[in-house]
Protein backbone atom coordinates (compact mmCIF):
# COMPACT_ATOMS: atom_id res chain seq x y z
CA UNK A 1 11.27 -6.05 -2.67
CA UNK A 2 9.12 -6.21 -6.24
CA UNK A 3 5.97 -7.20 -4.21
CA UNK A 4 3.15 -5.49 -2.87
CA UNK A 5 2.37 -5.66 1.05
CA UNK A 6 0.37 -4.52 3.70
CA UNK A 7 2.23 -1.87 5.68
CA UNK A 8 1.98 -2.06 9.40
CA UNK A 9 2.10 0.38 12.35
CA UNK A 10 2.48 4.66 11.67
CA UNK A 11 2.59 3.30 7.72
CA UNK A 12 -0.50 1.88 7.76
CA UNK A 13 -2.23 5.36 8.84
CA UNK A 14 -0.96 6.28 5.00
CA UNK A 15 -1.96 2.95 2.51
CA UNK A 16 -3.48 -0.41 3.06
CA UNK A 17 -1.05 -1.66 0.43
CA UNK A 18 2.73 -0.19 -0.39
CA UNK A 19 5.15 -0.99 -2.96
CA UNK A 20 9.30 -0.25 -2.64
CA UNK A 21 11.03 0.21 -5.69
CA UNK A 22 14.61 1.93 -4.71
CA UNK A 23 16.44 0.37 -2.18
CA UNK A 24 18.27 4.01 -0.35
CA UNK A 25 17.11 7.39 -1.41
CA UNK A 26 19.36 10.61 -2.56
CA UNK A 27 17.20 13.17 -0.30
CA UNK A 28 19.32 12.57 2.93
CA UNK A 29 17.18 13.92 5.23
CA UNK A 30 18.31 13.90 8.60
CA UNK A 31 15.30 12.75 10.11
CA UNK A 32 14.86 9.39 7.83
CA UNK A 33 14.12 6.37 10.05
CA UNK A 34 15.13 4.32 7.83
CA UNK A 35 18.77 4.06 7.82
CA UNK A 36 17.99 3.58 11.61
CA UNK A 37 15.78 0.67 10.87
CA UNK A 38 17.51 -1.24 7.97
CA UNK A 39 20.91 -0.55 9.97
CA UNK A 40 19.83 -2.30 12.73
CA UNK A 41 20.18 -5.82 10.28
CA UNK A 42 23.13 -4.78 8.01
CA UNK A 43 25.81 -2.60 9.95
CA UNK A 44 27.18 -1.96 6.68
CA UNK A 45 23.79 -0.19 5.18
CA UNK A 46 24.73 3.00 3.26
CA UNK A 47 20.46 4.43 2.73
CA UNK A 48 22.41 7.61 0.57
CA UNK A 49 23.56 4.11 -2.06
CA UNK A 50 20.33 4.36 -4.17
CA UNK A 51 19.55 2.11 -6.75
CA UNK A 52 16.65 0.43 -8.46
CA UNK A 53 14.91 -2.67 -6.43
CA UNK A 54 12.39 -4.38 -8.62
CA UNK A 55 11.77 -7.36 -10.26
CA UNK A 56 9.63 -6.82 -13.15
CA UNK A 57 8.16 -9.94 -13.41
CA UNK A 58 7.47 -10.37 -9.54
CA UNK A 59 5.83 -7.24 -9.60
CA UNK A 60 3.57 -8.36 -12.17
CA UNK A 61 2.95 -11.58 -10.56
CA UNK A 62 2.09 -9.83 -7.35
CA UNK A 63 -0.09 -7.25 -9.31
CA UNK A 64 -2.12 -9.88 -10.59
CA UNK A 65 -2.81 -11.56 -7.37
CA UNK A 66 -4.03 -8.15 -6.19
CA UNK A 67 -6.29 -7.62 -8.81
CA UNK A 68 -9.99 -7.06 -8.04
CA UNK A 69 -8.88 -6.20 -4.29
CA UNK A 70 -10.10 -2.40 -4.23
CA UNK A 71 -6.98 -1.21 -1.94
CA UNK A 72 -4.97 2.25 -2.48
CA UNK A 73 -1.31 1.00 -3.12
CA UNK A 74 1.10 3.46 -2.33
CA UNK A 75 4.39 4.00 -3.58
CA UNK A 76 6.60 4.14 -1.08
CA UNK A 77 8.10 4.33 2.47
CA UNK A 78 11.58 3.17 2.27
CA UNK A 79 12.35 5.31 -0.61
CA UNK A 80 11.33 8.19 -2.65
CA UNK A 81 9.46 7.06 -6.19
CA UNK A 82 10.88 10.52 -7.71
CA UNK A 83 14.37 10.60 -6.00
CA UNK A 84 17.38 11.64 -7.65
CA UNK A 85 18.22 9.08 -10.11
CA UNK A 86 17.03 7.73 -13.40
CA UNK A 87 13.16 6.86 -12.08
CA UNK A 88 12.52 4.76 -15.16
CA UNK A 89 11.56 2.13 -12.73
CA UNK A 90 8.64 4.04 -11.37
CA UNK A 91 7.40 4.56 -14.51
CA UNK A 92 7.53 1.04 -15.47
CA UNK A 93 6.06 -0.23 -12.18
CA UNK A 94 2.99 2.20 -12.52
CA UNK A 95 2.20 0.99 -16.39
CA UNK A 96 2.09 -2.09 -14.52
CA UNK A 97 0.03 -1.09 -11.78
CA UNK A 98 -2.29 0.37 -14.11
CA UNK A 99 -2.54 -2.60 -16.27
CA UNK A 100 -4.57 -4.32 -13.52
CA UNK A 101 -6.35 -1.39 -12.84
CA UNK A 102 -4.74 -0.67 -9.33
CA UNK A 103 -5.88 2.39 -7.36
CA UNK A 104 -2.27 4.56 -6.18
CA UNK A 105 -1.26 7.16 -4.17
CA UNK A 106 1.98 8.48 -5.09
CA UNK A 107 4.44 10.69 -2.34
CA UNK A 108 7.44 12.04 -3.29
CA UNK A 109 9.48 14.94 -1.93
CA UNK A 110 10.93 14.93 -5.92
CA UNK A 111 8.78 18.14 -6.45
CA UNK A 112 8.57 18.47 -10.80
CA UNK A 113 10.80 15.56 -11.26
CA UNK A 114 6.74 13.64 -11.20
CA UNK A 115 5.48 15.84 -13.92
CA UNK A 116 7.54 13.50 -16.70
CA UNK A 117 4.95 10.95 -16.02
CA UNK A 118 1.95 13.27 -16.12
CA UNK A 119 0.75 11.44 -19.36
CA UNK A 120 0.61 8.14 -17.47
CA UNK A 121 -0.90 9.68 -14.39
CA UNK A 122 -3.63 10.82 -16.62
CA UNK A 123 -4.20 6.68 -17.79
CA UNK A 124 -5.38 6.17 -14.48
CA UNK A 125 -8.18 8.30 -14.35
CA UNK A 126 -9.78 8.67 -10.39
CA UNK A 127 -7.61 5.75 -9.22
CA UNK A 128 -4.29 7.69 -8.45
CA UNK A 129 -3.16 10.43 -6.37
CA UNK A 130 0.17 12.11 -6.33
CA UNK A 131 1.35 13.79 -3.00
CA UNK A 132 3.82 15.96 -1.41
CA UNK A 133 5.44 15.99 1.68
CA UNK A 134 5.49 19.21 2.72
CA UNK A 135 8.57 20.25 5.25
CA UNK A 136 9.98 24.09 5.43
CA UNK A 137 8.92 26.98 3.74
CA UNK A 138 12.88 28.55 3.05
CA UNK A 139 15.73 26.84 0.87
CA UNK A 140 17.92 27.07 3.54
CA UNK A 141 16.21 24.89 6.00
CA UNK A 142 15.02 22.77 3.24
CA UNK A 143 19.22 22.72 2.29
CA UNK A 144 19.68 21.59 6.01
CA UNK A 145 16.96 18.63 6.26
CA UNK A 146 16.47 17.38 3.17
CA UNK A 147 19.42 18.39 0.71
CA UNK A 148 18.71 16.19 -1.99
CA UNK A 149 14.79 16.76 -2.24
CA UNK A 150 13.15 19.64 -4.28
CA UNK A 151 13.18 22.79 -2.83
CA UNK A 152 9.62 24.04 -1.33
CA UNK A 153 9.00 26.24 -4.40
CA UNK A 154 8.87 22.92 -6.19
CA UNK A 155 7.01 20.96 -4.42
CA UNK A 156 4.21 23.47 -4.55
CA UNK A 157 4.80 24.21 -8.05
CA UNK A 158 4.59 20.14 -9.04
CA UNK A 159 1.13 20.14 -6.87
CA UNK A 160 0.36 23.18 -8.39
CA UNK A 161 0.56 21.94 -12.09
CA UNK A 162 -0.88 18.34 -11.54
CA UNK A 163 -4.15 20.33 -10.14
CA UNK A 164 -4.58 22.26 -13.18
CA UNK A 165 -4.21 19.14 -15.27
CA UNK A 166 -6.92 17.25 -13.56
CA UNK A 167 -4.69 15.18 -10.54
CA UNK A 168 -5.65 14.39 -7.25
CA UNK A 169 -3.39 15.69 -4.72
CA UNK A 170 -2.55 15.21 -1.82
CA UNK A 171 0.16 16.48 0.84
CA UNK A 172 1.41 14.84 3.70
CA UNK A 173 2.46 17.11 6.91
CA UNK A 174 5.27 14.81 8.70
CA UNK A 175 7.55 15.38 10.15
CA UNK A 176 6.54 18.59 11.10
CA UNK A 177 10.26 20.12 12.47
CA UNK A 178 9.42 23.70 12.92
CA UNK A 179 5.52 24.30 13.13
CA UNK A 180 5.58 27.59 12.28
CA UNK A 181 6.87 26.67 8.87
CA UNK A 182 4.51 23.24 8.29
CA UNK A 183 1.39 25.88 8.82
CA UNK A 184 2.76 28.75 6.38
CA UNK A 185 3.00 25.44 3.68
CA UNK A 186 -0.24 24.39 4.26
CA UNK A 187 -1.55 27.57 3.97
CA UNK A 188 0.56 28.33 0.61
CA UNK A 189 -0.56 24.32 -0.88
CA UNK A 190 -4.15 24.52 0.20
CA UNK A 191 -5.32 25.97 -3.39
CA UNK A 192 -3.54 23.08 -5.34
CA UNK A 193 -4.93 20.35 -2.84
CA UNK A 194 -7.75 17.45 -2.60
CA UNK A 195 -6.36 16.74 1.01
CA UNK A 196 -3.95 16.35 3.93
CA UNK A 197 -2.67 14.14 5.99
CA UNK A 198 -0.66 15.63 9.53
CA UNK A 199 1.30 14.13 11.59
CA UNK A 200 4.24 15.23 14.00
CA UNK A 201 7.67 15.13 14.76
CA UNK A 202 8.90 11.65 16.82
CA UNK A 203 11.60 11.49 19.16
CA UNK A 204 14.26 13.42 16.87
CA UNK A 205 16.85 14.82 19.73
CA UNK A 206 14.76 15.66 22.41
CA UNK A 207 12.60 18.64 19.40
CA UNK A 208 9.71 17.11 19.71
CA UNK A 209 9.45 17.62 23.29
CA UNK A 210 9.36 21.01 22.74
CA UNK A 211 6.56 21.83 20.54
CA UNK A 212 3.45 22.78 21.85
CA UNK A 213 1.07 20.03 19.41
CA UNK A 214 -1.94 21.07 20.85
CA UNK A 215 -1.83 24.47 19.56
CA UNK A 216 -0.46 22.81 16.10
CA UNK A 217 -3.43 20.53 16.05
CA UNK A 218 -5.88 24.14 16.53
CA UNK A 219 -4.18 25.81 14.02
CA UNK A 220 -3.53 23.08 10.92
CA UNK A 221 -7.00 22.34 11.55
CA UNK A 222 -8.14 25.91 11.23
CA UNK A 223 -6.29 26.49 7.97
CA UNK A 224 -8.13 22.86 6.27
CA UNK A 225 -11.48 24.11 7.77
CA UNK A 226 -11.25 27.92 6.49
CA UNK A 227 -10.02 26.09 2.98
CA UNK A 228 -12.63 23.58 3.01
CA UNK A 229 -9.52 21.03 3.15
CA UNK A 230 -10.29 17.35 4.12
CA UNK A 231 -7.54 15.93 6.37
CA UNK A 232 -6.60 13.05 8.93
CA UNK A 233 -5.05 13.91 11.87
CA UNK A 234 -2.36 10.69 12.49
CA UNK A 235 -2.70 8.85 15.96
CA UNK A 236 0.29 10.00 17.21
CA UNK A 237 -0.47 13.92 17.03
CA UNK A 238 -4.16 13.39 17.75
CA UNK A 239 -2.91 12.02 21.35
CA UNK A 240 -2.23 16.08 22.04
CA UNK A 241 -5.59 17.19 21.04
CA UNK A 242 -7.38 19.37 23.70
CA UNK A 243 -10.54 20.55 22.58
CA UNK A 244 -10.52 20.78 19.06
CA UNK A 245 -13.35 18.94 17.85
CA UNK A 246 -12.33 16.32 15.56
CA UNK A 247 -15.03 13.93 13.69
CA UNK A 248 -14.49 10.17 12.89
CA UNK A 249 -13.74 10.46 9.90
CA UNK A 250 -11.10 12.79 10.70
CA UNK A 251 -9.32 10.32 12.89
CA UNK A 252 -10.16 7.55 10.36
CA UNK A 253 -6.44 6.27 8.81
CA UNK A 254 -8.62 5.25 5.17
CA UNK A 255 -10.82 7.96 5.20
CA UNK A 256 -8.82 10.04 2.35
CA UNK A 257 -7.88 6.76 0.86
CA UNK A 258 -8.78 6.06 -3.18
């Protein structure tokens, strides 16, 4: 699909506005729901098939109508922008995006593999931010979940360089597998970041069951607070709170939005 939308449901607590440019994604993380979802209408849907998924000129048609709306368009949920194939399209879809002066917020799990558009990301001025999602803190779990992403070193080190050369960042905490492990990366990231966004694990085989999310909530919280880190806590991990005082804006899904 070459046209921007307005997400809906656990996506909308990210963007008002998306855009999908790869149909399937090379990561293969074990805990995508999409293969789940888009399998559901085409038994024969193979998510580790990426390729490109844009219409030029339907994206521009659709960025036009869209201009002048002052909406955060991110980029994307059903695949990665910086996965592992030629991302040419990205970069073409954000000259367009920035032609009509579109705000963006970029999430990839591509770690460095963004930094070859660094000279566009600096066209956009204040109206883009590029995030990482921020998993395990060891190459071997990383290996396990997410074998084709960038390993954690990366992901830190691409947040790491786009801070020095003026980028918002941003890093999203979901799903969080092995709590232990989300809070070490937040704690390593914090430095390199404008803000956070945390969520949970959801109804993965039974894990999620296991985790004790209100201490997760007192100690991710903790670690933003002591780093002077804005964040949103997402609906579906806020449900565990108990005690932790949270404020509105905190719990407000456009709160860290451009």
């Amino acid at each position: 699909m070459s046209k921007i939308y307005q997400p809906t449901g656990r996506a909308r607590e990210y963007s008002p506005l998306a855009l999908n440019l790869y149909k399937g994604c090379t990561h293969g993380c074990k805990y995508c729901y999409v293969p789940r979802m888009l399998g559901q209408w085409n038994k024969h849907y193979d998510h580790s098939d990426c390729q490109p998924n844009v219409n030029y000129t339907e994206l521009e048609k659709s960025a036009q109508q869209y201009f002048g709306i002052d909406k955060q368009i991110l980029l994307s949920f059903t695949g990665d922008p910086y996965c592992g194939i030629d991302n040419t399209p990205t970069r073409k879809a954000l000259e367009i995006l920035n032609r009509y002066q579109h705000k963006v917020a970029i999430l990839t799990k591509g770690g460095t593999r963004c930094l070859k558009d660094l000279d566009l990301f600096k066209q956009f001025g204040n109206r883009i931010k590029v995030g990482a999602t921020l998993t395990f803190d060891n190459l071997n779990d990383s290996m396990e979940w997410e074998p084709g992403g960038a390993t954690p070193q990366d992901r830190i080190e691409a947040l790491k360089q786009l801070h020095e050369e003026g980028i918002t960042t941003w890093a999203s905490f979901e799903p969080v597998v092995i709590p232990e492990q989300s809070l070490h990366m937040l704690e390593l990231a914090a430095p390199y970041l404008s803000h956070v966004k945390i969520g949970k694990l959801n109804n993965y085989n039974g894990l999620d069951a296991n985790i004790d999310w209100s201490r997760f909530i007192f100690d991710s919280v903790k670690i933003c607070r002591d780093n002077n880190l804005p964040f949103y806590i997402k609906k579906d991990l806020a449900c565990f709170n108990r005690g932790v005082y949270l404020s509105g804006n905190e719990l407000n899904e456009d709160y860290l939005n451009l």
